[in-house]
C-alpha atoms as a PDB file:
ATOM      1  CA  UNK A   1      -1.188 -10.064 -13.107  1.00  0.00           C
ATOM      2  CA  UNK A   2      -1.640  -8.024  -9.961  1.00  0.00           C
ATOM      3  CA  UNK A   3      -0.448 -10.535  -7.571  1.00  0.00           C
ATOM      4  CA  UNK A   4       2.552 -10.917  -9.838  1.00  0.00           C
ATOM      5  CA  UNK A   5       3.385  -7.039  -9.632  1.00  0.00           C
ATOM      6  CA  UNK A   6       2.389  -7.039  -5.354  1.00  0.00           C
ATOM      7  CA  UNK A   7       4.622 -10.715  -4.822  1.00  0.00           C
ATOM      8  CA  UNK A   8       7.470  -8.893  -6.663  1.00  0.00           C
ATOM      9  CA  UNK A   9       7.349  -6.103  -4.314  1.00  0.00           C
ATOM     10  CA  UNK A  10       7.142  -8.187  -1.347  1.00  0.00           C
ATOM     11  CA  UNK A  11      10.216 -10.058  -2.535  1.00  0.00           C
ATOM     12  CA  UNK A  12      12.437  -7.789  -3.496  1.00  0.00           C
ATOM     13  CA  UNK A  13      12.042  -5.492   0.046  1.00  0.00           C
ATOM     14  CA  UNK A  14      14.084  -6.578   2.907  1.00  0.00           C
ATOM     15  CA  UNK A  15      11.339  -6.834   5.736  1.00  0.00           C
ATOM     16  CA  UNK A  16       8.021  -6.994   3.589  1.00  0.00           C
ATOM     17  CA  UNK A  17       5.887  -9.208   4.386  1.00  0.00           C
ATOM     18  CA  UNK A  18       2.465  -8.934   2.593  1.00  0.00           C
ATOM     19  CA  UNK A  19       0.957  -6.354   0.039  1.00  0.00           C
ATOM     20  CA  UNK A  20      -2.437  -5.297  -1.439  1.00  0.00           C
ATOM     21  CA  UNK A  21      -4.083  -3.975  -3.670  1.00  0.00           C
ATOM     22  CA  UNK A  22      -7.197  -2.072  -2.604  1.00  0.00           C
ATOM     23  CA  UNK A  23     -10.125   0.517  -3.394  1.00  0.00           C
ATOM     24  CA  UNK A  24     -11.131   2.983  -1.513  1.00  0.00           C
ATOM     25  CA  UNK A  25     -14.523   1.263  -1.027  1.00  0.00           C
ATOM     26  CA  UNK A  26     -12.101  -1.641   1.274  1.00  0.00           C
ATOM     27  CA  UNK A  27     -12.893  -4.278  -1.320  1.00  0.00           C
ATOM     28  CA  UNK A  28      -9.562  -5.717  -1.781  1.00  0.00           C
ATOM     29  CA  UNK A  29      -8.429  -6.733  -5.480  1.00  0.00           C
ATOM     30  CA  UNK A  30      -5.713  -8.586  -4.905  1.00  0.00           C
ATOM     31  CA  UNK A  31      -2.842  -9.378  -2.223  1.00  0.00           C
ATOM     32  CA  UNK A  32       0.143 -11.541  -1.587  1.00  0.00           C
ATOM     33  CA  UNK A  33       1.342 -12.928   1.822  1.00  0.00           C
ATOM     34  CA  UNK A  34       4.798 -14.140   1.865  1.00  0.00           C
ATOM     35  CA  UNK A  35       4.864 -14.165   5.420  1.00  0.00           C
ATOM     36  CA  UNK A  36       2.467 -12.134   7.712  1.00  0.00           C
ATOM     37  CA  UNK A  37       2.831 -13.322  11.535  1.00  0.00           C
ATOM     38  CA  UNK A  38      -0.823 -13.201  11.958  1.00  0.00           C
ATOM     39  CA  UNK A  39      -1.343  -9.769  10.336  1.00  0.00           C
ATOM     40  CA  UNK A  40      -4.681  -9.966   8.075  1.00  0.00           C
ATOM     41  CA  UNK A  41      -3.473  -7.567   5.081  1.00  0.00           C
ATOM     42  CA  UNK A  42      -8.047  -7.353   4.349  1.00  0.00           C
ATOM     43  CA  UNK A  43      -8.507  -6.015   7.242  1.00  0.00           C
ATOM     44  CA  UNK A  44      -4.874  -3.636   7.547  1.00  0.00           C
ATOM     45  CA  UNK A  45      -6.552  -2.322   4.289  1.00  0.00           C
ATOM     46  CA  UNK A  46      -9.851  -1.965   4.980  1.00  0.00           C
ATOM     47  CA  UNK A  47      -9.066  -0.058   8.107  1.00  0.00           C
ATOM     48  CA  UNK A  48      -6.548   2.473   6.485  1.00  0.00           C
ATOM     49  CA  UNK A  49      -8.829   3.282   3.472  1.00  0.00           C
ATOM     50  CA  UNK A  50     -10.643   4.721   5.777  1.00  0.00           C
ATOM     51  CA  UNK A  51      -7.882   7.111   6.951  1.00  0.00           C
ATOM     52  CA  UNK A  52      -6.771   7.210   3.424  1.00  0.00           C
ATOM     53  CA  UNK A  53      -9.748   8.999   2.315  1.00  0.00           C
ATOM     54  CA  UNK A  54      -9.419  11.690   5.002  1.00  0.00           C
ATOM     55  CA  UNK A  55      -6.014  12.182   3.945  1.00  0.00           C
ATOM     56  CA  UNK A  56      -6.999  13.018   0.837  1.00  0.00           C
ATOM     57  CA  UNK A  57      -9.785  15.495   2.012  1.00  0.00           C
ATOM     58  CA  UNK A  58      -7.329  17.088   3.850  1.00  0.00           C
ATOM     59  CA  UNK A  59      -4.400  17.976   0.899  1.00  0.00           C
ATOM     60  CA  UNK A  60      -7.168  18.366  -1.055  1.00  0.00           C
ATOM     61  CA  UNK A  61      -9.006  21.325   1.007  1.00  0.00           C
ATOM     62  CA  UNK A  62      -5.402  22.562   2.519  1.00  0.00           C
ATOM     63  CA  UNK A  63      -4.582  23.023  -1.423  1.00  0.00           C
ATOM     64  CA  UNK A  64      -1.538  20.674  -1.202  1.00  0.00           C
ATOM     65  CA  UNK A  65      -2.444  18.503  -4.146  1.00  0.00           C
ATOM     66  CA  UNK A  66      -2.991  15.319  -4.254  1.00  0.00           C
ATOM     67  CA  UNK A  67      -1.733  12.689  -1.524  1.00  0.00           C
ATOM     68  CA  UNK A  68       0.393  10.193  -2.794  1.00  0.00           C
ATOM     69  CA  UNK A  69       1.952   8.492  -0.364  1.00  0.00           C
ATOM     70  CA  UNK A  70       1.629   7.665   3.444  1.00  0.00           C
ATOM     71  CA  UNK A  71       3.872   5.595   6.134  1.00  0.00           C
ATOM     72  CA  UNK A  72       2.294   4.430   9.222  1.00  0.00           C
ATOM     73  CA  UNK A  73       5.352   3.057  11.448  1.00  0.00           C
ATOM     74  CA  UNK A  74       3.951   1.597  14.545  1.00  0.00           C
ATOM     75  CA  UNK A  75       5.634  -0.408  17.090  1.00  0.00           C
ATOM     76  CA  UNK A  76       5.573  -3.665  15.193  1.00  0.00           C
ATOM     77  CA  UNK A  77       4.894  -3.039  11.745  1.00  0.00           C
ATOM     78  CA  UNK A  78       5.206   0.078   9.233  1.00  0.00           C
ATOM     79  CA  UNK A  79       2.777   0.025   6.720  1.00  0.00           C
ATOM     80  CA  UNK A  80       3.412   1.894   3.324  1.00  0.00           C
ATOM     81  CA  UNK A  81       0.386   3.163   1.219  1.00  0.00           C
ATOM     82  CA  UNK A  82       0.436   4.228  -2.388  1.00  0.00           C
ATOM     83  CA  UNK A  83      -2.622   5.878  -3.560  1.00  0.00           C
ATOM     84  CA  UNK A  84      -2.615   4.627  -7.485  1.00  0.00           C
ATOM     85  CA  UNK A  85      -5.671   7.201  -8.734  1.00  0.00           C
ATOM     86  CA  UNK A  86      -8.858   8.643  -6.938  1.00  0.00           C
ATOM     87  CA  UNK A  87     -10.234   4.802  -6.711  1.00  0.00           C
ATOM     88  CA  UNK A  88      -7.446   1.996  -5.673  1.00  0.00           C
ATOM     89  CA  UNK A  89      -4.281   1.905  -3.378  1.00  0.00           C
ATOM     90  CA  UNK A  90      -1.622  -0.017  -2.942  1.00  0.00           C
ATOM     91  CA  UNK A  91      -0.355  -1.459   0.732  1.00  0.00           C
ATOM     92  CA  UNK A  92       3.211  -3.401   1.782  1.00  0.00           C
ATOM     93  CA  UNK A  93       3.642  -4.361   5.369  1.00  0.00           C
ATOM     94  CA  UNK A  94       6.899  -4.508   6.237  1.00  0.00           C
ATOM     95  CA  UNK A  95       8.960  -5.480   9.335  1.00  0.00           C
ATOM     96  CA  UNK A  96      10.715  -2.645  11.450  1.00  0.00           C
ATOM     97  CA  UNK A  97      14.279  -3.983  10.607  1.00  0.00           C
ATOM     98  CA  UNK A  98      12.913  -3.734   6.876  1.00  0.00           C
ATOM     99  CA  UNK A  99      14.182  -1.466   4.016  1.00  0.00           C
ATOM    100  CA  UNK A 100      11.188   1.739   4.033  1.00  0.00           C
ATOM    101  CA  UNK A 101      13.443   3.208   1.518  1.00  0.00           C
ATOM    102  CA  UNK A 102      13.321   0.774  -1.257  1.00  0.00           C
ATOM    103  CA  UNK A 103       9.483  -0.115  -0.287  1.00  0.00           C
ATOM    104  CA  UNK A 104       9.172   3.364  -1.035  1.00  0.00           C
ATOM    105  CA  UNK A 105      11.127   3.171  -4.283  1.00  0.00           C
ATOM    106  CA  UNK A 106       9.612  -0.409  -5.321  1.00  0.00           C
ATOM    107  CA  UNK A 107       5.975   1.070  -4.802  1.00  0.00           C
ATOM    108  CA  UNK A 108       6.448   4.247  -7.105  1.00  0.00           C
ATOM    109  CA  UNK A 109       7.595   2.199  -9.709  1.00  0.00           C
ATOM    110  CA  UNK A 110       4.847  -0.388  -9.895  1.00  0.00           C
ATOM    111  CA  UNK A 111       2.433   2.019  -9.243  1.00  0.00           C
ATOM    112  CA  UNK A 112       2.050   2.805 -13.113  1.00  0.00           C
ATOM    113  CA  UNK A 113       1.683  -0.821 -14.046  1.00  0.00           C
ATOM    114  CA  UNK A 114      -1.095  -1.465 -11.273  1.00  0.00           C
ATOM    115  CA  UNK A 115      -3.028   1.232 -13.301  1.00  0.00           C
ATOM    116  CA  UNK A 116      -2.471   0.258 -16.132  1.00  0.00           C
ATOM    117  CA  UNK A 117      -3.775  -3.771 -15.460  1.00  0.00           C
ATOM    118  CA  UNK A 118      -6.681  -1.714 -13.663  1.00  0.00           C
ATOM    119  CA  UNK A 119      -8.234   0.338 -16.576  1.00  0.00           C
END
């Protein structure tokens, strides 16, 4: 069901190229690789939970509320992060010719049904 939900994603965004499904402990639930060039989406996760969590500190102890949402546009790739609740994110690698604003859109909307497959 998840890999349904991430494939979808991946699919329907101009430029994606792999999504996953995460906790915040890096052990990855699911993914789906339509076409990575090399990029391993495990360890792209792993790496950014880490940052993920300090983000969260950070709006958390600034009083912002909670995070919900953070872009990473490097060079080659732009990540896009979804924080689903306090334990899992979501994660679409797209290309930089893709569409950020749909990704964007896309991840919002499956974001409910990715929580509610994971309670």
């Amino acid at each position: 069901m998840f890999k349904e939900i991430l494939r979808e994603v991946v699919q329907s965004t101009d430029g994606a190229v792999a999504s996953i499904l995460m906790g915040f402990d890096g052990i990855t639930v699911d993914s789906y690789t339509q076409d990575a060039g090399g990029i391993d989406m495990e360890i792209v996760g792993s790496e950014y939970s880490q940052v993920l969590m300090q983000i969260k500190q950070a709006a958390q102890l600034l009083d912002m509320g909670t995070a919900r949402e953070v872009a990473v546009q490097a060079e080659n790739m732009t990540t896009l992060m979804r924080l689903i609740n306090d334990e899992y994110f979501v994660a679409l690698a797209i290309a930089p010719t893709g569409n950020l604003g749909k990704a964007r859109f896309l991840l919002r909307l499956q974001a409910s049904k990715l929580l509610e497959n994971l309670t």
